[in-house]
N, C-alpha and C. Protein backbone atom coordinates (compact mmCIF):
# COMPACT_ATOMS: atom_id res chain seq x y z
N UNK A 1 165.14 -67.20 28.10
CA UNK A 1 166.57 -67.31 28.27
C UNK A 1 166.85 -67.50 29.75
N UNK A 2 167.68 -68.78 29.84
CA UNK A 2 167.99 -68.72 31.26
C UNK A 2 168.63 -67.43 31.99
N UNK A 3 168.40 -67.47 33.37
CA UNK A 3 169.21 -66.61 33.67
C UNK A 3 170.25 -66.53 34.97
N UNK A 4 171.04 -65.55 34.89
CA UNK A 4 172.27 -66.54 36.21
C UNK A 4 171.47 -67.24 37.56
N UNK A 5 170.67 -65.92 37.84
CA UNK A 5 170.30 -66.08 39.36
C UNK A 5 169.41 -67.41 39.21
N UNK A 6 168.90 -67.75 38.12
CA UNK A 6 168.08 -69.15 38.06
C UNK A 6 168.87 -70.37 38.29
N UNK A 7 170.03 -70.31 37.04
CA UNK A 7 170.93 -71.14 37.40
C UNK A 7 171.67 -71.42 38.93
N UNK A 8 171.65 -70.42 39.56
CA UNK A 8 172.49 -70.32 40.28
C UNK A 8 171.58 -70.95 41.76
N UNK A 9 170.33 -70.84 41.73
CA UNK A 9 169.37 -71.23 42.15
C UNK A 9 169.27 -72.79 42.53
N UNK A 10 169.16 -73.37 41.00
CA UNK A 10 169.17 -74.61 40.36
C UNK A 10 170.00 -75.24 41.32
N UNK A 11 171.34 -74.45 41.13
CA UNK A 11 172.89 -75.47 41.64
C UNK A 11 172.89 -75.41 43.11
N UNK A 12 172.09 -74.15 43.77
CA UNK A 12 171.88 -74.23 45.43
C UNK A 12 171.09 -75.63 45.82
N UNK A 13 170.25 -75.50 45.00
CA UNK A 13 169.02 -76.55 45.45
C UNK A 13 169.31 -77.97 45.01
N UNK A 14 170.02 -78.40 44.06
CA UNK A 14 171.16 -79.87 43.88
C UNK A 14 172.20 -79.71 44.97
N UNK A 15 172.75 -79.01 45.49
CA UNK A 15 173.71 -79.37 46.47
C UNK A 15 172.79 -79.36 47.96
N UNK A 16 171.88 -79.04 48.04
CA UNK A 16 171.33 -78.93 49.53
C UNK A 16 170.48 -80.13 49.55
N UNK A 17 169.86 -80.76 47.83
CA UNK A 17 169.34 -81.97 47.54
C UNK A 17 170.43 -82.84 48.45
N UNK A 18 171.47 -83.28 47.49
CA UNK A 18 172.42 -84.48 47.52
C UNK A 18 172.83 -84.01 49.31
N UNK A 19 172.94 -83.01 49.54
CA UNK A 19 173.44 -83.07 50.92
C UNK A 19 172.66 -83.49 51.84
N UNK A 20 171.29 -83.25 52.01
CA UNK A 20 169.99 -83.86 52.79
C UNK A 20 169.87 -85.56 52.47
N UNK A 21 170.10 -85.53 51.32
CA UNK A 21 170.04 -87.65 51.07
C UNK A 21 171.53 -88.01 51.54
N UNK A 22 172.25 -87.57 51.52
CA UNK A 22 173.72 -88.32 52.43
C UNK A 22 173.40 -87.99 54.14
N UNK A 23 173.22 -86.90 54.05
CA UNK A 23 172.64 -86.73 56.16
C UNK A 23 171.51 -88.16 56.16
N UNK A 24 170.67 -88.08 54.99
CA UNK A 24 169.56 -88.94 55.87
C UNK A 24 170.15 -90.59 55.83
N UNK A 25 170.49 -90.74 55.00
CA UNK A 25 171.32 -92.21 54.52
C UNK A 25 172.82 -92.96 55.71
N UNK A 26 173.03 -91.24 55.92
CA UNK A 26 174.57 -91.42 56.61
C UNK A 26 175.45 -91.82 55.97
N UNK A 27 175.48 -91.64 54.84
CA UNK A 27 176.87 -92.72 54.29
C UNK A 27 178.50 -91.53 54.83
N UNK A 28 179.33 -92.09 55.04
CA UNK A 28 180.61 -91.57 55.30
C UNK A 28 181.45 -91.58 54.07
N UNK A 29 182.34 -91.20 53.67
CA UNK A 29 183.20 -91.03 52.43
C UNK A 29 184.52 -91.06 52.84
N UNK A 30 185.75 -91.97 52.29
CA UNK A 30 186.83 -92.17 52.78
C UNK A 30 187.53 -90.61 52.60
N UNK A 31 187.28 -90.07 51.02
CA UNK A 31 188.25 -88.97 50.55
C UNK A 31 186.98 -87.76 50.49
N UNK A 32 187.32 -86.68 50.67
CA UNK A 32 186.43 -85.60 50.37
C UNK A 32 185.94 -85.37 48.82
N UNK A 33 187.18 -86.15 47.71
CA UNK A 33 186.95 -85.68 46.60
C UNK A 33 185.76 -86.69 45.98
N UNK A 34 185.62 -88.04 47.08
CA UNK A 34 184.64 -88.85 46.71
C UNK A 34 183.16 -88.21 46.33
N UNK A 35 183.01 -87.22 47.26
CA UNK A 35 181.58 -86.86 47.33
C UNK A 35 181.43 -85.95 45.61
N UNK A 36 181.87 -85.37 45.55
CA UNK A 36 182.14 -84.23 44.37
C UNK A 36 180.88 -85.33 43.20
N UNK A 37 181.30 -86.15 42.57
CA UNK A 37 180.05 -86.85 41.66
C UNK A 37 178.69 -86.66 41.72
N UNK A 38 178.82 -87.18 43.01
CA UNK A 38 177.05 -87.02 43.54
C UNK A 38 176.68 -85.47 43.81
N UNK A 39 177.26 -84.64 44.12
CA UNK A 39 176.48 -83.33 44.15
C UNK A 39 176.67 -82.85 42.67
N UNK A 40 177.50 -83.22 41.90
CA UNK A 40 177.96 -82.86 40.54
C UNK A 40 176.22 -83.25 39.27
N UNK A 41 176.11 -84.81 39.62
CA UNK A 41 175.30 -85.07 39.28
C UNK A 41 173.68 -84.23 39.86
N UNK A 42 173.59 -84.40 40.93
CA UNK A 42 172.54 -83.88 41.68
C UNK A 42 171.79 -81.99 40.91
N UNK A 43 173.08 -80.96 41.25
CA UNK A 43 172.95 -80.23 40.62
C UNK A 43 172.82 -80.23 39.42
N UNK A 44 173.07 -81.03 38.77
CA UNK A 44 173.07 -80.80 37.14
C UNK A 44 171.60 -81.55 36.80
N UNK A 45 171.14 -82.24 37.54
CA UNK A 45 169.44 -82.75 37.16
C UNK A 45 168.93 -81.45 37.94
N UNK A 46 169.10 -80.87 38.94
CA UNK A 46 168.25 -79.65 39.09
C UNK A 46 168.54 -78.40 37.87
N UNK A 47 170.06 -78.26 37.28
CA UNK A 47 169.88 -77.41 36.15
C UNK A 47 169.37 -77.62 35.20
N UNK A 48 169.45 -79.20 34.75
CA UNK A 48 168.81 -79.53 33.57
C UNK A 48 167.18 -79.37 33.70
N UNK A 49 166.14 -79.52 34.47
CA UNK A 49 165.06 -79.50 34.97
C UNK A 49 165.04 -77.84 34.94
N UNK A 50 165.82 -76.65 35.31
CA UNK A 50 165.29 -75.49 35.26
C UNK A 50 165.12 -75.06 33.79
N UNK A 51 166.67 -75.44 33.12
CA UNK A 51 166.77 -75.18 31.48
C UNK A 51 165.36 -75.73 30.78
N UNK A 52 164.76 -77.23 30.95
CA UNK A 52 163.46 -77.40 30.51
C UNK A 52 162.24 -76.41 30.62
N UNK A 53 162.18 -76.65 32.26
CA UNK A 53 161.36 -75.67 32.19
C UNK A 53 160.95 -74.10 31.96
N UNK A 54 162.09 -73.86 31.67
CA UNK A 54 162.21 -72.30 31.15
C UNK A 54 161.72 -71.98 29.95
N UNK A 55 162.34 -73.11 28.90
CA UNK A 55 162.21 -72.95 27.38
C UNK A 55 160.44 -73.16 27.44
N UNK A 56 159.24 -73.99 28.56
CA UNK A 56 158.16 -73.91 28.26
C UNK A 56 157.67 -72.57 28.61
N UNK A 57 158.31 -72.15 29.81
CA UNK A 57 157.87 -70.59 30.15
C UNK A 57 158.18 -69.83 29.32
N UNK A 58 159.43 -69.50 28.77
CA UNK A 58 159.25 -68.78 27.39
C UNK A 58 158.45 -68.92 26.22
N UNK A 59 158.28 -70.21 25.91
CA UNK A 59 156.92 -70.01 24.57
C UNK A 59 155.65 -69.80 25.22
N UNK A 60 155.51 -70.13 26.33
CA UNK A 60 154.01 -69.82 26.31
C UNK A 60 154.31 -68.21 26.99
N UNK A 61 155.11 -67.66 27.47
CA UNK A 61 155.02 -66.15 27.11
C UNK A 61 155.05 -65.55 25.70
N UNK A 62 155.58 -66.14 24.95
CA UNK A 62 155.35 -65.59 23.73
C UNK A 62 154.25 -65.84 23.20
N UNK A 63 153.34 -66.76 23.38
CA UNK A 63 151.79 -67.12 23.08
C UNK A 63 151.71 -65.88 23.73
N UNK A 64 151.49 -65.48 25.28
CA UNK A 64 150.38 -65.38 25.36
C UNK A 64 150.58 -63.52 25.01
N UNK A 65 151.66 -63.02 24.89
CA UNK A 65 152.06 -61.71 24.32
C UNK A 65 151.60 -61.77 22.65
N UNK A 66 151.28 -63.00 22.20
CA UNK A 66 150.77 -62.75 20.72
C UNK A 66 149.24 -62.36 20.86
N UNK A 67 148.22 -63.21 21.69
CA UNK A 67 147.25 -63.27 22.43
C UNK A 67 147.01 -61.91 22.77
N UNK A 68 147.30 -61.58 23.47
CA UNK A 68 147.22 -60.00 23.82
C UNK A 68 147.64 -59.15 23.19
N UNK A 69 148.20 -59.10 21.87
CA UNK A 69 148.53 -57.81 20.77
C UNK A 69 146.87 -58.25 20.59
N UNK A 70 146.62 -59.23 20.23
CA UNK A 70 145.68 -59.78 18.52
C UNK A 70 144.51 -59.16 19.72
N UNK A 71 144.37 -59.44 21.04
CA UNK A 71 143.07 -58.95 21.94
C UNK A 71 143.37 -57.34 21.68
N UNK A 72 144.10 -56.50 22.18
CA UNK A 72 144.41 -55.08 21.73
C UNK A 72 144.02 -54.85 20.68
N UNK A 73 144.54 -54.97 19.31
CA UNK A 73 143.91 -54.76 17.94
C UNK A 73 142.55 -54.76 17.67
N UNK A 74 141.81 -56.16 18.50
CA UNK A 74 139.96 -56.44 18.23
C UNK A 74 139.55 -54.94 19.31
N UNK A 75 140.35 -54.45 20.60
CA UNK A 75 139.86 -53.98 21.07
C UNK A 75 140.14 -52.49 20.45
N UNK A 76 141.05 -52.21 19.96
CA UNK A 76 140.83 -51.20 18.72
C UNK A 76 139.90 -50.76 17.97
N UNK A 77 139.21 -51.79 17.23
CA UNK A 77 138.76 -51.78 15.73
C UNK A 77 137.74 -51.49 16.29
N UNK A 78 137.23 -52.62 17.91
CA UNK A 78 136.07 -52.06 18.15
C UNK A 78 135.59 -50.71 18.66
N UNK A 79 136.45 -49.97 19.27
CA UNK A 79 136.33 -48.88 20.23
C UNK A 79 136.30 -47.93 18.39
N UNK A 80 137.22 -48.06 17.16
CA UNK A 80 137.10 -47.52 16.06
C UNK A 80 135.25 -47.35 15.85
N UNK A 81 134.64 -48.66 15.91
CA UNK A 81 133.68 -48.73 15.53
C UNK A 81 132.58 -47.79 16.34
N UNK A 82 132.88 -47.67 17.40
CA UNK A 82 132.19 -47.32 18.37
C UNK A 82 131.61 -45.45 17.97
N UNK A 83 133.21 -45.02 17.48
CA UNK A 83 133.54 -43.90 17.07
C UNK A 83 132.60 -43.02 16.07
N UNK A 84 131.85 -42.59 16.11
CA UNK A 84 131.01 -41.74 15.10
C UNK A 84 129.90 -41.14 15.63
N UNK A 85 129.96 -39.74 15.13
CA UNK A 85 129.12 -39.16 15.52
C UNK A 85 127.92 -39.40 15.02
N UNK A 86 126.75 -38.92 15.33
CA UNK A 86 125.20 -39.17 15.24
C UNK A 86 124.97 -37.90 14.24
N UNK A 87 124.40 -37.85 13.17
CA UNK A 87 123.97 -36.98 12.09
C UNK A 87 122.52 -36.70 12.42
N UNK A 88 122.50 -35.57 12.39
CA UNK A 88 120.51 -35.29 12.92
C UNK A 88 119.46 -36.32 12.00
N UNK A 89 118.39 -36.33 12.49
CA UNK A 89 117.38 -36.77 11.60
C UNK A 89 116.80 -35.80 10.68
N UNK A 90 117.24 -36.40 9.63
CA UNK A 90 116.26 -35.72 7.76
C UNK A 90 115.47 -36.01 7.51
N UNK A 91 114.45 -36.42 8.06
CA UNK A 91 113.16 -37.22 7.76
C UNK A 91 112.13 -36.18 7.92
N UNK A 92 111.05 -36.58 7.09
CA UNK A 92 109.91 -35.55 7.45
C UNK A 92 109.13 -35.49 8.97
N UNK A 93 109.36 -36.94 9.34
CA UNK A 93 108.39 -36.93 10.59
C UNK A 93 109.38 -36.65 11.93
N UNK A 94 110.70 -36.41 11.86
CA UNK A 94 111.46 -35.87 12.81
C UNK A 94 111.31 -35.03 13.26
N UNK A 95 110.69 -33.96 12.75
CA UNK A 95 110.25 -32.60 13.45
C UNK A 95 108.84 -32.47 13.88
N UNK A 96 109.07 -33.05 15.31
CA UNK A 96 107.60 -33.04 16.21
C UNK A 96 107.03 -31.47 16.76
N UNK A 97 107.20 -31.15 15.90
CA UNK A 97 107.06 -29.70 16.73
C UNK A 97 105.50 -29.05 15.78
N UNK A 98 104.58 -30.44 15.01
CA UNK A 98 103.22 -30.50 14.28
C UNK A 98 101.95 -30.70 15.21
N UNK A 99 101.22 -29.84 15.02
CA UNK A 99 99.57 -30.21 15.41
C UNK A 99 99.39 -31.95 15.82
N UNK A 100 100.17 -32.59 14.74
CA UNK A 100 99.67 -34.21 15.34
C UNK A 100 100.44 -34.70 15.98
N UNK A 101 101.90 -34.14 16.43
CA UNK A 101 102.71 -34.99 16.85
C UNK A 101 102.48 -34.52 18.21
N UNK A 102 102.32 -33.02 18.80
CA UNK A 102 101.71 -32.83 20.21
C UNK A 102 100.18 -33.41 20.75
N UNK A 103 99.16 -33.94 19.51
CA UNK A 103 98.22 -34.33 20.54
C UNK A 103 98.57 -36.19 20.37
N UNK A 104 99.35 -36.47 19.81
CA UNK A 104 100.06 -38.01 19.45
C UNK A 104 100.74 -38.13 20.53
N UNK A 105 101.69 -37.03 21.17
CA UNK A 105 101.83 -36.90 22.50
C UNK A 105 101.27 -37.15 23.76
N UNK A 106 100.31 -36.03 23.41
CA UNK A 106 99.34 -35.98 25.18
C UNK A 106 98.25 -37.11 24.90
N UNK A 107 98.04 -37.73 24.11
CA UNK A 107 97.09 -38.89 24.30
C UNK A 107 97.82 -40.28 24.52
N UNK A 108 98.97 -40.12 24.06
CA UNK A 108 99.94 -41.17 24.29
C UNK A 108 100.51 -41.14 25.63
N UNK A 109 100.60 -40.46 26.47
CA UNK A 109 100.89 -39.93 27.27
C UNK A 109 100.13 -40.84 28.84
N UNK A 110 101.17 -41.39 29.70
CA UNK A 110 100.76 -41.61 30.82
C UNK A 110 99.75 -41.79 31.91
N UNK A 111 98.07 -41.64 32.18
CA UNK A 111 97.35 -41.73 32.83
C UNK A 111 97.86 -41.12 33.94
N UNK A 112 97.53 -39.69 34.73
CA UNK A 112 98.40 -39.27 36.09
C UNK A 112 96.89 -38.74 36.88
């Protein structure tokens, strides 16, 4: 959505336009009310040019705020996934605390 200070922006920068091309041109004007068209026009291609470009800045903010829910959510599910605790081992050979699993140890064991 446009907004004033943009607009208002827009209409600074068409009148300081059209006023810089009459300084550089020199043209003189019989009546003061002559000039009024040309900055009329001038500003209004700089508003029309902000109004364009706004409406692209707004959808692609709304892309990219869709973009970043849908990245949040994956980064959810995954951190969900991540979530669980570790259940001991039930297995028979989990408990090394056997005749074969200490010399399965020290023979397995490093060269020092």
């Amino acid at each position: 959505m446009p907004s004033a200070s943009g607009l208002l922006f827009a209409t600074f920068l068409g009148s300081a336009t059209r006023r810089l091309q009459v300084q550089l041109v020199g043209k003189t004007y019989p009546r003061g009310w002559d000039r009024v068209p040309g900055y009329i026009l001038s500003s209004g291609l700089f508003i029309g040019g902000y109004l364009v470009f706004d409406s692209y800045i707004q959808s692609n903010r709304k892309l990219l705020d869709r973009r970043l829910a849908i990245l949040r959510e994956q980064r959810a599910v995954k951190d969900v996934f991540y979530e669980f605790e570790e259940e001991p081992d039930h297995r028979q050979t989990a408990d090394k605390s056997g005749r074969f699993f200490r010399l399965f140890d020290k023979f397995g064991a490093p060269y020092k």
